[in-house]
C-alpha atoms as a PDB file:
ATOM      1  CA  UNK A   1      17.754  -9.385  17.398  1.00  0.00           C
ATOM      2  CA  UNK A   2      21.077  -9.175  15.316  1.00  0.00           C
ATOM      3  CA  UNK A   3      20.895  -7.159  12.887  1.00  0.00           C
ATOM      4  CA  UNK A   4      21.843  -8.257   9.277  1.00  0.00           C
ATOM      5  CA  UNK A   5      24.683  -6.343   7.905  1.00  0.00           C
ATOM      6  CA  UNK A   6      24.643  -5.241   4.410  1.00  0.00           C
ATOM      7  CA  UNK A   7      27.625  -5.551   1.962  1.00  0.00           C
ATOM      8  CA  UNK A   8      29.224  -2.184   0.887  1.00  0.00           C
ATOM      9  CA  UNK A   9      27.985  -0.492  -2.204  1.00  0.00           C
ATOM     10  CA  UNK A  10      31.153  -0.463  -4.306  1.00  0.00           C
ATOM     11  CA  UNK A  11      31.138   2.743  -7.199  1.00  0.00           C
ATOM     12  CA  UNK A  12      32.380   0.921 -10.247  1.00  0.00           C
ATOM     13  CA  UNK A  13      32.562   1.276 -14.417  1.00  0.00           C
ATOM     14  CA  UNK A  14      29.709  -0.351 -15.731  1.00  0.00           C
ATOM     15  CA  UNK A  15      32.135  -2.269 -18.075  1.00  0.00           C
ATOM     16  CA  UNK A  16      33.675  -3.491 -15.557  1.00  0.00           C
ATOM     17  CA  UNK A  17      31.012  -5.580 -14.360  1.00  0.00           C
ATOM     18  CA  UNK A  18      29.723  -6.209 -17.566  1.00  0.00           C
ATOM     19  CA  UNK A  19      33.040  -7.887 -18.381  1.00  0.00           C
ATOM     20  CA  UNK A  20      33.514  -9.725 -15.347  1.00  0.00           C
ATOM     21  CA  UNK A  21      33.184 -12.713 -14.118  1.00  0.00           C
ATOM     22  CA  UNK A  22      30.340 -13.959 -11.986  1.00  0.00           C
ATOM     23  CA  UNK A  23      30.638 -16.227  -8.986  1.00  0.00           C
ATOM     24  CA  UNK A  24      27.775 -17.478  -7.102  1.00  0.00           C
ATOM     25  CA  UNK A  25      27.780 -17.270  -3.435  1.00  0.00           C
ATOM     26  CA  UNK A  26      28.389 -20.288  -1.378  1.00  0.00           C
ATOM     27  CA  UNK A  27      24.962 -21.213   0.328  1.00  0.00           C
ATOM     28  CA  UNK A  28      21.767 -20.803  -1.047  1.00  0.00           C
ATOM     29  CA  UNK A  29      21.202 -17.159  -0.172  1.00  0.00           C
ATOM     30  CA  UNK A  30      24.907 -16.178   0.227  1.00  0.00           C
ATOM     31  CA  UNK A  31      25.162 -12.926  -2.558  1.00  0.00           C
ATOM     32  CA  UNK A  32      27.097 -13.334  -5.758  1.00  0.00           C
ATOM     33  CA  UNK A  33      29.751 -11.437  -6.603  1.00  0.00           C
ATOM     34  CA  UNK A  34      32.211 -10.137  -8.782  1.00  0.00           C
ATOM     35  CA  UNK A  35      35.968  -9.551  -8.292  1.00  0.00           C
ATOM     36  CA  UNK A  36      36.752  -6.265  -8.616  1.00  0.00           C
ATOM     37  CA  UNK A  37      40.070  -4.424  -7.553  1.00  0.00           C
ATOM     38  CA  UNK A  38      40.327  -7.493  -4.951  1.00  0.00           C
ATOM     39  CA  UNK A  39      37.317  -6.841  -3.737  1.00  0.00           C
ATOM     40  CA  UNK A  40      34.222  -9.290  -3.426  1.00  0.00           C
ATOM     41  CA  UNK A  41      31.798  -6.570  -5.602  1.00  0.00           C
ATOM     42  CA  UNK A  42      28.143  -8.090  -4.546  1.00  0.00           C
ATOM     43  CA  UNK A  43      26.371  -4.712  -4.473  1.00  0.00           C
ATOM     44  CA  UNK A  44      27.155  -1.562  -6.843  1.00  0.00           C
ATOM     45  CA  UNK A  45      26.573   2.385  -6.725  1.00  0.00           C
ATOM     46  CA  UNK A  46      26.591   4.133 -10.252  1.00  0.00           C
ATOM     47  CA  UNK A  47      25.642   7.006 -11.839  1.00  0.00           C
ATOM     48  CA  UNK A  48      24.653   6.908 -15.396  1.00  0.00           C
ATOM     49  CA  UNK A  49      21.912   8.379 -17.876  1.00  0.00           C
ATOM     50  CA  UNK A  50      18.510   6.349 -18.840  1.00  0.00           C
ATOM     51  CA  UNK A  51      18.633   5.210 -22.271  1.00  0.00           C
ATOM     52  CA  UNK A  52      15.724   3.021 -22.447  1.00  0.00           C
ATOM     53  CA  UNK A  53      12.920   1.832 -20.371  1.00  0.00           C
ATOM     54  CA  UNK A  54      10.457  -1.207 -20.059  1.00  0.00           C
ATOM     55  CA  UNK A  55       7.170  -1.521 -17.515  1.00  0.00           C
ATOM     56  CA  UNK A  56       5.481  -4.343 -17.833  1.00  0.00           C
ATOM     57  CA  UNK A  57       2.945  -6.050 -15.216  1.00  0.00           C
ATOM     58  CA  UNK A  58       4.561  -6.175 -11.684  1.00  0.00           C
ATOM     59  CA  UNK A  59       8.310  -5.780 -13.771  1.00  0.00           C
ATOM     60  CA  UNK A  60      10.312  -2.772 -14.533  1.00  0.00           C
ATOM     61  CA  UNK A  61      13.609  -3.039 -16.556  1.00  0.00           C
ATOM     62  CA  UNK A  62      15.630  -0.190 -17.192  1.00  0.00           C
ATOM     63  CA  UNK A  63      18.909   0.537 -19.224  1.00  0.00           C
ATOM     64  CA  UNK A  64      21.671   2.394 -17.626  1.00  0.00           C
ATOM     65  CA  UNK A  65      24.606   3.619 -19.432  1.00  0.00           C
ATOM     66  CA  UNK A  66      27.851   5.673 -17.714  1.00  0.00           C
ATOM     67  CA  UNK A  67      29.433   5.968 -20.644  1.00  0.00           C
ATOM     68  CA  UNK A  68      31.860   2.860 -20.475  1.00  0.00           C
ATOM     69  CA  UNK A  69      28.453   0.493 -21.392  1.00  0.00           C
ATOM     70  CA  UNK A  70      24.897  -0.330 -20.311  1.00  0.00           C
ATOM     71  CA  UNK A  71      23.852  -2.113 -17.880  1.00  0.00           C
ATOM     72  CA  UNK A  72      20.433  -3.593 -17.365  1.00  0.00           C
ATOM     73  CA  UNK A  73      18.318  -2.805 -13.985  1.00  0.00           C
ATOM     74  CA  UNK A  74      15.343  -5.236 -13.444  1.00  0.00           C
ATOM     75  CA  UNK A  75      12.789  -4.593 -10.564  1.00  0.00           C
ATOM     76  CA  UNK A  76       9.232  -6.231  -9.613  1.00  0.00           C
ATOM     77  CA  UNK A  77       6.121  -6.057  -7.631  1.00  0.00           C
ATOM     78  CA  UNK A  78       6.674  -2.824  -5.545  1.00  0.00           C
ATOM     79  CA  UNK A  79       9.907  -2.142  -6.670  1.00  0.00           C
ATOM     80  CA  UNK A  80       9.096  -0.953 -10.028  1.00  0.00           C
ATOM     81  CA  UNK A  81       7.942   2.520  -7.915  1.00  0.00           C
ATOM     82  CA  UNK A  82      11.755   3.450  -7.427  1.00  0.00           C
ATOM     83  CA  UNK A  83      11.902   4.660 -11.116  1.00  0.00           C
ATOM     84  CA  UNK A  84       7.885   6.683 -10.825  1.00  0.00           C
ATOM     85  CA  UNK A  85       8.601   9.858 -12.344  1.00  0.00           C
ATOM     86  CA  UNK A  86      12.006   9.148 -13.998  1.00  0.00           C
ATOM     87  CA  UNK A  87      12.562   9.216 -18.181  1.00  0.00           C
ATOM     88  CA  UNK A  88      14.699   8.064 -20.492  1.00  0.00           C
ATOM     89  CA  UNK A  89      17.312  10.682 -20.704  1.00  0.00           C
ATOM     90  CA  UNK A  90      17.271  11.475 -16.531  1.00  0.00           C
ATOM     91  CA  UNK A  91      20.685  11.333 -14.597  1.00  0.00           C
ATOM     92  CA  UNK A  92      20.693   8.782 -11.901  1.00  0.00           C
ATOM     93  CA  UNK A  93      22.307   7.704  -8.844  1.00  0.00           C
ATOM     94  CA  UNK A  94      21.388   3.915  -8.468  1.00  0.00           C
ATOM     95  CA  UNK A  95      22.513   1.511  -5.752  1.00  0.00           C
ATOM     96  CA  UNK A  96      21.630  -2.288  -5.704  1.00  0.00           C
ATOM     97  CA  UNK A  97      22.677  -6.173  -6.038  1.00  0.00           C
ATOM     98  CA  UNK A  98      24.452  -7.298  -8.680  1.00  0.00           C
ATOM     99  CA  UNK A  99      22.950 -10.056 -10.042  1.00  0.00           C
ATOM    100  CA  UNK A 100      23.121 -12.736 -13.351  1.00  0.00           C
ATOM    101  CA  UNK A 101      20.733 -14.687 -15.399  1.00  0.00           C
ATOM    102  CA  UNK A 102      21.245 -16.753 -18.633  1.00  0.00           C
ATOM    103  CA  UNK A 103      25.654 -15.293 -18.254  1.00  0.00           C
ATOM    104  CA  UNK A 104      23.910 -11.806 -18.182  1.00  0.00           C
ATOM    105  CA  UNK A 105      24.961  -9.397 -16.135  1.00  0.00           C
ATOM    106  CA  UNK A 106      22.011  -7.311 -14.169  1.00  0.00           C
ATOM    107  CA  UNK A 107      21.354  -5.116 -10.980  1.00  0.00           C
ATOM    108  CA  UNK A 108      18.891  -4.914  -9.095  1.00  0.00           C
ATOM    109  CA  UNK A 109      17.756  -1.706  -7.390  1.00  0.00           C
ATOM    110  CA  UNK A 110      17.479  -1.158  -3.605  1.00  0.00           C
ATOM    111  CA  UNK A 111      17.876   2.735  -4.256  1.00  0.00           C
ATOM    112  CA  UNK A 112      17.412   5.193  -7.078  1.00  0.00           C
ATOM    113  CA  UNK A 113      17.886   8.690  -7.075  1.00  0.00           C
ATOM    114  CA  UNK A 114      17.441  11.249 -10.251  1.00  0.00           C
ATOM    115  CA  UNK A 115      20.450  13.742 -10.043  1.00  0.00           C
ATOM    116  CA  UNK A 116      19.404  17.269 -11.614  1.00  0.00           C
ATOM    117  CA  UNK A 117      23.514  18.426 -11.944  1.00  0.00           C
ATOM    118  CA  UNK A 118      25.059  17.199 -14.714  1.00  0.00           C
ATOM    119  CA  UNK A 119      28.128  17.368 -13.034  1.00  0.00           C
ATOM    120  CA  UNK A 120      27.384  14.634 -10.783  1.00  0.00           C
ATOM    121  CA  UNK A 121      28.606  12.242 -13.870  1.00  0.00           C
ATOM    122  CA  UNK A 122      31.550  14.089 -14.626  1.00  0.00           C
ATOM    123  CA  UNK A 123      32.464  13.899 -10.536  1.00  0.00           C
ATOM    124  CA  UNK A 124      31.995   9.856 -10.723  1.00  0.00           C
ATOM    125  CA  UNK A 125      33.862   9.545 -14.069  1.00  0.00           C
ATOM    126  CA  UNK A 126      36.794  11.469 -12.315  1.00  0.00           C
ATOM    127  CA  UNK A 127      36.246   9.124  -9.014  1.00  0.00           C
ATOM    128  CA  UNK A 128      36.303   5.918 -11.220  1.00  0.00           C
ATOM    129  CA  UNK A 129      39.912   7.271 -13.033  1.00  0.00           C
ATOM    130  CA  UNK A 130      41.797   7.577  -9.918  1.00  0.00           C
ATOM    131  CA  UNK A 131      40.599   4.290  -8.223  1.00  0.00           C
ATOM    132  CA  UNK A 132      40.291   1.819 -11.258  1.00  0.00           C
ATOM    133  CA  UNK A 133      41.852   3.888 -14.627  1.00  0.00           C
ATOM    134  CA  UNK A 134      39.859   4.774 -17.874  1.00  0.00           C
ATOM    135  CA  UNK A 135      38.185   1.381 -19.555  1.00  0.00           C
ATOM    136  CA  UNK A 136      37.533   0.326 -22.966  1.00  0.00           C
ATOM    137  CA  UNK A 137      33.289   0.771 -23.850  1.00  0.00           C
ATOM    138  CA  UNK A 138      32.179  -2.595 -23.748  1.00  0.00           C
ATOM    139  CA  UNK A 139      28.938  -3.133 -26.314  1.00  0.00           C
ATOM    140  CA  UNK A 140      26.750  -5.451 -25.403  1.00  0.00           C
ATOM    141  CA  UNK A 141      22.793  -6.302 -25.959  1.00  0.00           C
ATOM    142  CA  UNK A 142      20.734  -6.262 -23.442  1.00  0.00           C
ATOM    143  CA  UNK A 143      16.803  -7.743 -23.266  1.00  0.00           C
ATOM    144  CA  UNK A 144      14.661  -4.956 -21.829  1.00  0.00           C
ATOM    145  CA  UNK A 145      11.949  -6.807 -21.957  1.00  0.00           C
ATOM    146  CA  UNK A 146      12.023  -9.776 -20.024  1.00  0.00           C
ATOM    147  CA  UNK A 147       8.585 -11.865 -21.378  1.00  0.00           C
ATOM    148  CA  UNK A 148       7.980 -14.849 -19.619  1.00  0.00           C
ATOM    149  CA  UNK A 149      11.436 -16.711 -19.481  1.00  0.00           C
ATOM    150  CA  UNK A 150      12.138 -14.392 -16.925  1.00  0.00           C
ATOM    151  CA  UNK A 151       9.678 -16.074 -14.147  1.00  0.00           C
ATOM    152  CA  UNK A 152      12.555 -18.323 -12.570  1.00  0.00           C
ATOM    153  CA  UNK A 153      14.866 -15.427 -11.953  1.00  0.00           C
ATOM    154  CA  UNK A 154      11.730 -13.389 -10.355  1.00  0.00           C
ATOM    155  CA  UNK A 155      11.035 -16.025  -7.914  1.00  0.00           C
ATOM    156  CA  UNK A 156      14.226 -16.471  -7.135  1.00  0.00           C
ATOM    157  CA  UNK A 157      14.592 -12.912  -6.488  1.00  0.00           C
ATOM    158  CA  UNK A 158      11.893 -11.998  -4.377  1.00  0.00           C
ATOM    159  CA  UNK A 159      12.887 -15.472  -1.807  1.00  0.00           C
ATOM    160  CA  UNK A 160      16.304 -14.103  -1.723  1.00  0.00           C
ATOM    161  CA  UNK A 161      14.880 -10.343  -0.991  1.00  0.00           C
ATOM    162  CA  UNK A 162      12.241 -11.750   1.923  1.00  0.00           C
ATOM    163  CA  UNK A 163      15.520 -13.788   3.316  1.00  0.00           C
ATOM    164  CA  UNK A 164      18.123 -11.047   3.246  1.00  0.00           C
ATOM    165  CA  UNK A 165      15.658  -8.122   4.607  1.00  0.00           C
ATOM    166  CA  UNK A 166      17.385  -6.031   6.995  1.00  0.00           C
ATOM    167  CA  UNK A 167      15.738  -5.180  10.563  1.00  0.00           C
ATOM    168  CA  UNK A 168      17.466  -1.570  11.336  1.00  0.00           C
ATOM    169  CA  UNK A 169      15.420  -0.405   8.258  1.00  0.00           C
ATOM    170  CA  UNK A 170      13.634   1.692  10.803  1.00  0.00           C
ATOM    171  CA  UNK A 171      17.182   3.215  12.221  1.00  0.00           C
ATOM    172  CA  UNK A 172      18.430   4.080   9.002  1.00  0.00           C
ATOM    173  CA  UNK A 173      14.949   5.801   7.884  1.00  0.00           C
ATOM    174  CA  UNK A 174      15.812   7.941  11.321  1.00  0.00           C
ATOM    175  CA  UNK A 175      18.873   8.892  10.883  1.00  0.00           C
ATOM    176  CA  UNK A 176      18.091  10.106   7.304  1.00  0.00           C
ATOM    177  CA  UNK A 177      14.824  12.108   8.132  1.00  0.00           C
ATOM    178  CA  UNK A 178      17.053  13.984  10.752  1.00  0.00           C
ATOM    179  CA  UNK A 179      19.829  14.334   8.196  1.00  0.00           C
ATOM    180  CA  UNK A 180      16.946  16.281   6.023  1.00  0.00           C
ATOM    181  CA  UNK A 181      15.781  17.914   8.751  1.00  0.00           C
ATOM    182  CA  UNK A 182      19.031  19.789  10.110  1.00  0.00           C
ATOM    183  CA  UNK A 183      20.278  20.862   6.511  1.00  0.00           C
ATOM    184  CA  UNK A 184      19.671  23.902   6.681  1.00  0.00           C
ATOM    185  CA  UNK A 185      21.884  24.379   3.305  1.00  0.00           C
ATOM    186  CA  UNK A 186      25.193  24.118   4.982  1.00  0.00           C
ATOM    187  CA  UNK A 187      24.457  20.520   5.674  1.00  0.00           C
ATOM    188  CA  UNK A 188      23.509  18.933   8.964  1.00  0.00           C
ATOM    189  CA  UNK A 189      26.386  18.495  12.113  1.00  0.00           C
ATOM    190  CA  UNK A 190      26.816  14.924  12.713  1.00  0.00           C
ATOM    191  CA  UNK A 191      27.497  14.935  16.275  1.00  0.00           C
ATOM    192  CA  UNK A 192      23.671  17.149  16.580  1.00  0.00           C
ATOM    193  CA  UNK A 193      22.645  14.010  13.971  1.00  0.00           C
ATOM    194  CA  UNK A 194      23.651  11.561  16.732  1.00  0.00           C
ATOM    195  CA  UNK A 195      22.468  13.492  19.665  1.00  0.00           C
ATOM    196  CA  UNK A 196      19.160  13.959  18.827  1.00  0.00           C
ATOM    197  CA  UNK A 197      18.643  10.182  17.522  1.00  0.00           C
ATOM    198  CA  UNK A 198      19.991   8.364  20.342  1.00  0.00           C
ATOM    199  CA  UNK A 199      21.720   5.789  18.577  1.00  0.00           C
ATOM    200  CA  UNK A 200      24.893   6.701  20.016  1.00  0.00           C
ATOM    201  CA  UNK A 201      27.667   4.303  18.398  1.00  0.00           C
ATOM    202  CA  UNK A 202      25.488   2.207  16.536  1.00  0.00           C
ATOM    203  CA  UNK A 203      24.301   5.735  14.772  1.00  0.00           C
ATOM    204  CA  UNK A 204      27.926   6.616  14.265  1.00  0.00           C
ATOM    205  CA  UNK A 205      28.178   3.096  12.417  1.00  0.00           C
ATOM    206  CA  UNK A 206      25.046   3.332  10.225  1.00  0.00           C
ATOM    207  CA  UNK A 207      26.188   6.655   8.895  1.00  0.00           C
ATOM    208  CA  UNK A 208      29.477   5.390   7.636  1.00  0.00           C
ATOM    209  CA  UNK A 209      27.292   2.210   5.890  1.00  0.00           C
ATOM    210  CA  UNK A 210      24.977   5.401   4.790  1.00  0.00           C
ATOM    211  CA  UNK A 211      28.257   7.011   3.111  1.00  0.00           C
ATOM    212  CA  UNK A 212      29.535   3.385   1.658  1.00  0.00           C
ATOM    213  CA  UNK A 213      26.220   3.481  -0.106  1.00  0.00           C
ATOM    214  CA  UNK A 214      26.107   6.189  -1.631  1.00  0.00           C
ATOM    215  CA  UNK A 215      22.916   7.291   0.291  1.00  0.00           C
ATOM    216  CA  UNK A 216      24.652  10.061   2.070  1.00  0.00           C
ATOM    217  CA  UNK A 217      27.483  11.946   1.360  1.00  0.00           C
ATOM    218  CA  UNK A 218      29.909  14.478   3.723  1.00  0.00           C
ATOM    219  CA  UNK A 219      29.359  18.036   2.221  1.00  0.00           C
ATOM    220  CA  UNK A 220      32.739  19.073   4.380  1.00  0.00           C
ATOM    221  CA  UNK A 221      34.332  17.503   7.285  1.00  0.00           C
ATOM    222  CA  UNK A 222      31.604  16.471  10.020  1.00  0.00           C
ATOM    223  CA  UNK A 223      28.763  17.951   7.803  1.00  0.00           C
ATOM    224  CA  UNK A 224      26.452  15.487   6.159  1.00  0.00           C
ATOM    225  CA  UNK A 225      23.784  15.736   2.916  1.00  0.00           C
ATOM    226  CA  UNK A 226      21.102  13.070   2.218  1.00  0.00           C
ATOM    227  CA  UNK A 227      22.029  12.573  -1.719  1.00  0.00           C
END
């Protein structure tokens, strides 16, 4: 079976999205997107602090602010688990679609990670200087809690999720369990990485995506850390 490739997770200012403009994809389960920087931004990675969070039954909405604005994450059913544990206040490393209802501006979460250095949003601040330049704080109000206008955008959510579901989520769940497993605090060789899974140059290729995403990052040259 072919396996369904997923878009890159682009880092970018949260007022960037926020401020831009929205354009649906082409066929009925094409991604939206935003322009950013000339690229086609469909899916995001960003780091911000937890201002303010909603649970509800079988929906989760979360606001996430990197200090150029907030942006609202909305989950449901299952999904609402990515955020067990985490508080208003928590550091977070959050990758997922970018996604709009009623000219709002959302994202929803694929991946969410609590990040216990500070630092880590000083590091992306500096990262989002040298590729886009410092932004203006763009203010906007966001509905945390959805109620039940919210039920067309959840259906058409969770079709778009079934549709778009990737089959090397098995692969990737490899890969990153051996990643783990080598670190011995130096971080874990690659090329031992690859050996030991097999995956040869499709391995090689899902580690890059891994990197793109925000899921993995190199801790030197040819040494790799599961983030």
């Amino acid at each position: 079976m072919e396996e369904i490739k997923r878009n890159v997770a682009y880092k970018a200012w949260i007022a960037t999205l926020l401020s831009g403009n929205y354009i649906k994809g082409a066929g009925q389960f094409e991604s939206g997107y935003i322009n950013v920087k000339d690229n086609k931004v469909s899916r995001v990675n960003l780091v911000g602090s937890i201002i303010d969070k909603y649970q509800g039954n079988n929906y989760l909405g979360v606001s996430l602010d990197d200090g150029s604005g907030v942006i609202l994450l909305k989950s449901w059913n299952e999904d609402v688990n990515l955020f067990n544990g985490f508080e208003i206040g928590d550091l977070v490393l959050v990758v997922g679609k970018i996604k709009e209802y009623n000219n709002s501006i959302y994202v929803s979460p694929e991946i969410a990670r609590k990040l216990d250095n500070p630092l880590w949003l000083k590091v992306r601040k500096l990262e989002l200087i040298k590729e886009y330049g410092e932004v203006e704080r763009v203010e906007t109000v966001a509905n945390i809690n959805p109620g039940s206008s919210h039920e067309d955008d959840y259906v058409s959510n969770a079709i778009e999720e079934k549709v778009q579901s990737s089959s090397n989520n098995s692969t990737r769940e490899i890969l990153l369990s051996l990643i783990e497993n080598l670190d011995s605090g130096m971080g874990a060789d690659i090329d031992q990485v690859l050996e030991k899974s097999g995956l040869g140059d499709n391995g090689q290729k899902i580690i890059k995506d891994l990197i793109k995403e925000g899921e993995v990052f190199e801790l030197q040259v040819g040494r790799l850390r599961v983030m």
